[in-house]
Protein backbone atom coordinates (compact mmCIF):
# COMPACT_ATOMS: atom_id res chain seq x y z
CA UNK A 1 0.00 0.00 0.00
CA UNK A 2 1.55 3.17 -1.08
CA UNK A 3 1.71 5.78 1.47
CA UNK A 4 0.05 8.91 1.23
CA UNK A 5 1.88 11.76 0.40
CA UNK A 6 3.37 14.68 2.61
CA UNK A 7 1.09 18.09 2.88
CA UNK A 8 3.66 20.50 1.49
CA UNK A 9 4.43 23.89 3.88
CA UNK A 10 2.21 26.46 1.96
CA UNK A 11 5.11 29.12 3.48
CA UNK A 12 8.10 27.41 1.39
CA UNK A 13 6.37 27.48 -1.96
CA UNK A 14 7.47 30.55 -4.26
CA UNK A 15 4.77 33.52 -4.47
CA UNK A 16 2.82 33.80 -7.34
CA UNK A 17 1.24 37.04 -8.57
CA UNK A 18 -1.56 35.79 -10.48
CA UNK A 19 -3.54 38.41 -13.51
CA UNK A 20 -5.95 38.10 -15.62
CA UNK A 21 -5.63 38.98 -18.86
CA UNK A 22 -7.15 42.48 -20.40
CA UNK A 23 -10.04 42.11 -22.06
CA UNK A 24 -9.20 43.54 -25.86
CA UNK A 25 -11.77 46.46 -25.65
CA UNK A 26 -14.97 47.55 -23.45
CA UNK A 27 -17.61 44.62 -23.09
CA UNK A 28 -20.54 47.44 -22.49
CA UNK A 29 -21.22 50.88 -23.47
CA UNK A 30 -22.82 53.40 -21.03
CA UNK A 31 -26.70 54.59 -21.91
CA UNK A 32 -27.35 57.87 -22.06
CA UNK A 33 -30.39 58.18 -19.96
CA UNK A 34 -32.72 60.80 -18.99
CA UNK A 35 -34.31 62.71 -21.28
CA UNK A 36 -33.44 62.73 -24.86
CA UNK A 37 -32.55 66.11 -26.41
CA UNK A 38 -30.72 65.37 -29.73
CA UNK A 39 -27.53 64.63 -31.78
CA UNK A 40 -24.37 66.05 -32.17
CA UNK A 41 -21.92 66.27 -34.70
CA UNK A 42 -20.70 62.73 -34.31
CA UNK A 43 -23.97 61.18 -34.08
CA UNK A 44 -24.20 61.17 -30.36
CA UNK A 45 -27.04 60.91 -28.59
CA UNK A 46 -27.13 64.43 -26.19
CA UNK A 47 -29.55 63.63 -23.18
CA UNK A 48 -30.10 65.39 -19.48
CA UNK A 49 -30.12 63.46 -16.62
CA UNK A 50 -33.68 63.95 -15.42
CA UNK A 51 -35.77 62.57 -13.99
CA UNK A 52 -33.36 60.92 -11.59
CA UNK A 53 -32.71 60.14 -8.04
CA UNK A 54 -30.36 63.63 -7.62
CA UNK A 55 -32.91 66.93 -8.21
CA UNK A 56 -31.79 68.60 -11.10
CA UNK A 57 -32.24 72.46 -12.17
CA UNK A 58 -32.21 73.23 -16.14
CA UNK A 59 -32.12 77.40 -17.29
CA UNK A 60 -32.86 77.90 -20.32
CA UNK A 61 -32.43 80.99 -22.96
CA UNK A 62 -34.66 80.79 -25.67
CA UNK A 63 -38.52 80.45 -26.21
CA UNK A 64 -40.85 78.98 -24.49
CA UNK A 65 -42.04 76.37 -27.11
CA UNK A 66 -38.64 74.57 -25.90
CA UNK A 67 -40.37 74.42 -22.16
CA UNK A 68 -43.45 72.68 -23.36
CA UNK A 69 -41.19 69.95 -25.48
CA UNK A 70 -39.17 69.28 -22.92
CA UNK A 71 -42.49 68.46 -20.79
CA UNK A 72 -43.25 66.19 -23.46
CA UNK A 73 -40.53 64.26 -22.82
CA UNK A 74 -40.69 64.29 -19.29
CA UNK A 75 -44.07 63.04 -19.77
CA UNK A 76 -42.91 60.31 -21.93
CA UNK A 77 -40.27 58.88 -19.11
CA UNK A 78 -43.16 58.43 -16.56
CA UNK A 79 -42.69 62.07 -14.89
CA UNK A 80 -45.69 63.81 -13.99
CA UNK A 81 -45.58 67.77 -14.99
CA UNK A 82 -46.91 70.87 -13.54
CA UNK A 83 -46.39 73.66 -16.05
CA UNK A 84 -46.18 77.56 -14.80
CA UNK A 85 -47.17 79.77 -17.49
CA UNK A 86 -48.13 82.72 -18.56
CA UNK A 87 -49.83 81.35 -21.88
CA UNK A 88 -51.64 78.04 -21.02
CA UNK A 89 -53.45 78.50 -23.93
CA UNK A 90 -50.16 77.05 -25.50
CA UNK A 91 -50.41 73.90 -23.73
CA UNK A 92 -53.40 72.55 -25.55
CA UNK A 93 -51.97 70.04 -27.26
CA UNK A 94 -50.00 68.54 -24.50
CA UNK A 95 -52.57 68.82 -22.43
CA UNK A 96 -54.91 66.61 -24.39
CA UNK A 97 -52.05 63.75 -24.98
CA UNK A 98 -50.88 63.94 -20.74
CA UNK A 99 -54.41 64.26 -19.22
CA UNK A 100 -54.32 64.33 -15.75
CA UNK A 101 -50.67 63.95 -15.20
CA UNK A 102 -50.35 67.94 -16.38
CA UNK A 103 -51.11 70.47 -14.15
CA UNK A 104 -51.24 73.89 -15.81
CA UNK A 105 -50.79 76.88 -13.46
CA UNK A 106 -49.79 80.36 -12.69
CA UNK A 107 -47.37 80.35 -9.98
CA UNK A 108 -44.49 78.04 -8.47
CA UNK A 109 -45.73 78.39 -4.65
CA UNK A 110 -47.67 75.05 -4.49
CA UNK A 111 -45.29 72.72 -5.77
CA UNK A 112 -44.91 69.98 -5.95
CA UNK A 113 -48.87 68.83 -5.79
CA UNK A 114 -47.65 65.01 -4.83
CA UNK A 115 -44.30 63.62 -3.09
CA UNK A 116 -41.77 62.92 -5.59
CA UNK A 117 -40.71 59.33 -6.09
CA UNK A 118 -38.85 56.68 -8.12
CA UNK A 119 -41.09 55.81 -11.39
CA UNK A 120 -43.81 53.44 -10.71
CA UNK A 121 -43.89 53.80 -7.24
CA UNK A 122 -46.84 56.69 -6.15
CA UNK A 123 -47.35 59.89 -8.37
CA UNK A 124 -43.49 59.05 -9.56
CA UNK A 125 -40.99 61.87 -10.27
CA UNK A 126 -42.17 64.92 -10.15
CA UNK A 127 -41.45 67.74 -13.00
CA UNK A 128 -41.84 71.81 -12.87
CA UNK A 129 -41.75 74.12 -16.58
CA UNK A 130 -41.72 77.67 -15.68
CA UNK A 131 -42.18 79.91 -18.44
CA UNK A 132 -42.70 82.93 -15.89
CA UNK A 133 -40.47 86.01 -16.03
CA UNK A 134 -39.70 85.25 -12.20
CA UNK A 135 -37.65 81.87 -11.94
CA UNK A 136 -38.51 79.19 -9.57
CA UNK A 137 -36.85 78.91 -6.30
CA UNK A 138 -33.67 77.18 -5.77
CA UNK A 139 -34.91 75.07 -3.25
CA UNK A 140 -37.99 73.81 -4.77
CA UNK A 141 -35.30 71.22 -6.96
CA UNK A 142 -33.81 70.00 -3.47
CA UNK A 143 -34.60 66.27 -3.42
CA UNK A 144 -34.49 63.63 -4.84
CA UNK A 145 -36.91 62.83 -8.29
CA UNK A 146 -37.21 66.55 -9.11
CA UNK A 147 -36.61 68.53 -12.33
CA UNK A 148 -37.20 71.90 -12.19
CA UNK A 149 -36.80 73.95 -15.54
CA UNK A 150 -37.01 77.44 -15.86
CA UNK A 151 -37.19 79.04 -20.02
CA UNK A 152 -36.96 83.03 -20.34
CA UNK A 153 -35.28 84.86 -23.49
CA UNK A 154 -33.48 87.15 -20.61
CA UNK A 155 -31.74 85.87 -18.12
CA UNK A 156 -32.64 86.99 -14.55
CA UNK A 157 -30.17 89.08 -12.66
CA UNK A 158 -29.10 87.35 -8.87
CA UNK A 159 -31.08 84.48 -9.59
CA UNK A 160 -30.30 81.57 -7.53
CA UNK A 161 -31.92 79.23 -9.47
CA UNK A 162 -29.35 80.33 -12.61
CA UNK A 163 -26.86 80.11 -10.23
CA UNK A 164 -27.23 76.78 -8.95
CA UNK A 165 -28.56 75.21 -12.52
CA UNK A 166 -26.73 71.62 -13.33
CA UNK A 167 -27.55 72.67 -17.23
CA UNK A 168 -27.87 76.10 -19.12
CA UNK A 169 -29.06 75.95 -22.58
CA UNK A 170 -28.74 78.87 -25.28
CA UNK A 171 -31.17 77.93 -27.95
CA UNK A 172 -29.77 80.18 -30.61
CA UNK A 173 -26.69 82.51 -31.12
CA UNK A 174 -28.80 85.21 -30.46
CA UNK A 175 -28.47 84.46 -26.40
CA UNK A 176 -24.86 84.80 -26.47
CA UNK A 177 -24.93 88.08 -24.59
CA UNK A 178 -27.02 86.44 -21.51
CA UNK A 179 -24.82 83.48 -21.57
CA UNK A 180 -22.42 85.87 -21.06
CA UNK A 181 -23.92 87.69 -18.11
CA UNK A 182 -24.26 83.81 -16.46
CA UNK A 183 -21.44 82.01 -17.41
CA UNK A 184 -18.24 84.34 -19.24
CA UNK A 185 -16.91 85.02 -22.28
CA UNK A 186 -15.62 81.63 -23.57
CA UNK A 187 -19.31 80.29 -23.31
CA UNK A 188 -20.74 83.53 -24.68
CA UNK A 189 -18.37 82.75 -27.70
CA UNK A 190 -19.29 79.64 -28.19
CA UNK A 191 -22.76 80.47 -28.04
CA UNK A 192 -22.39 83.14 -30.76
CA UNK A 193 -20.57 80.54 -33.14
CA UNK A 194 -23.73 78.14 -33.16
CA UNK A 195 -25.17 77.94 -36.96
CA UNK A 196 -29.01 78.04 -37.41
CA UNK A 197 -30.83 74.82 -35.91
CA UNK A 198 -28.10 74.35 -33.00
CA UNK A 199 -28.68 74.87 -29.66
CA UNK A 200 -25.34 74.01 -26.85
CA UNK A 201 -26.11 72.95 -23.45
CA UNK A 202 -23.01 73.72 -20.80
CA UNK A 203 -22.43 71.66 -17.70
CA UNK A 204 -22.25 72.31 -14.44
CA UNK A 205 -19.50 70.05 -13.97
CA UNK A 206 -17.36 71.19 -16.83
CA UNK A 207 -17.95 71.00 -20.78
CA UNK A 208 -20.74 71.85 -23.01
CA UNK A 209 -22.01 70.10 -25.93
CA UNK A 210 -23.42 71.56 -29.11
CA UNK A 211 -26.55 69.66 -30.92
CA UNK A 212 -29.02 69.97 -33.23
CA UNK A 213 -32.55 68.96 -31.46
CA UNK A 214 -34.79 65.72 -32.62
CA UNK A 215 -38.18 67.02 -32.76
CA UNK A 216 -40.66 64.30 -34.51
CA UNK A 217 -43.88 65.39 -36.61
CA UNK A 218 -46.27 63.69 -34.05
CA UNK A 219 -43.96 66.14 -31.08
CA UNK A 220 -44.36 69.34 -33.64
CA UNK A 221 -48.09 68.40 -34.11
CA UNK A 222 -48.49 68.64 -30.49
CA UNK A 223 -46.47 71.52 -29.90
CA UNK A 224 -48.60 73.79 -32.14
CA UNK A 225 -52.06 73.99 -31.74
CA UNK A 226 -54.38 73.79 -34.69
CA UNK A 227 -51.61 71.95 -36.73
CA UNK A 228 -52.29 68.60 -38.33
CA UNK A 229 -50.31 65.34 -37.38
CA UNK A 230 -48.76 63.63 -40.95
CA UNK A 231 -46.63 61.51 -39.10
């Protein structure tokens, strides 16, 4: 019978640094979530982060058709929207494809009408569209699943809102004076180079990104009352 063999001393054997290989190139790609707001030169897919867990406040230069499309789209990711207008009349046609998830109003005070929370749990994220000439408070994005967005062709002086905003949109090279007011000179310049049909969105944390928006003819049928749908 052969006798079994000795346990070796594990603190004799040589060490061994042990590595797997690389894998050749990235196995997944990151999504751009939130909402959707359209392509830039490359192709890329240009989105904001909202709804989300973090609040989020979004000033924007430009008309006020861009407040009602972005509600749209908040809509669309399961947010329910109150809007703060001064033309409600406007809102017809997004009223008639949100129902009862769209609130149309004339002041900020009262939101928001439900507790935010994740989608499908309650009244789900919560969204405000201001289209008033005063901006919303700075507080009233402090929690979590809130978007607050606040759409004026000037840009307020000592806001806090416009202060504290995670995105800043100039919707045409005509803004590039009240980007500079908000942000400097090197965004007011890049501002002024956009070409017609771009719009440039600059980050809180650092960078901008110029796009041209995606606007579909069932969106521009809703947008503007009276207008037929040939989608």
């Amino acid at each position: 019978m052969t006798s079994p063999l000795p346990t070796p001393d594990l603190t004799t054997l040589p060490a061994t640094s042990w590595q797997d290989p690389a894998p050749p190139g990235p196995l997944l790609h990151p999504a751009h979530a939130g909402v959707h707001l359209g392509t830039d030169v490359s192709g890329r897919s240009v989105a904001l982060p909202a709804p989300g867990p973090a609040g989020i406040r979004v000033a924007v230069l430009g008309e006020s058709l861009f407040g009602r499309l972005f509600a749209l789209r908040l809509l669309a990711v399961g947010a329910r929207v109150t809007a703060a207008t001064r033309s409600p009349d406007q809102w017809a046609g997004v009223r008639q494809a949100a129902g009862d998830r769209l609130v149309l109003t004339g002041q900020t005070g009262a939101w928001p009408p439900q507790p935010p929370a994740p989608p499908t749990v309650d009244a789900g994220p919560q969204a405000l569209v201001c289209d008033l000439r005063r901006p919303p408070h700075v507080a009233l994005a402090a929690g979590s699943w809130r978007t607050v967005l606040h759409v004026t062709r000037t840009p307020p002086r000592r806001s806090a809102f416009w202060t504290a905003a995670e995105a800043v949109l100039a919707l045409d090279a005509q803004f590039a004076q009240g980007v500079q007011q908000i942000l400097g000179e090197r965004a007011a310049e890049v501002t002024a180079a956009l070409t017609p049909g771009e719009i440039v969105v600059f980050h809180r944390a650092g960078g901008c990104d110029v796009l041209r928006p995606d606007i579909s003819p069932g969106e521009t049928a809703l947008l503007t009352p009276g207008r037929p749908n040939r989608a």
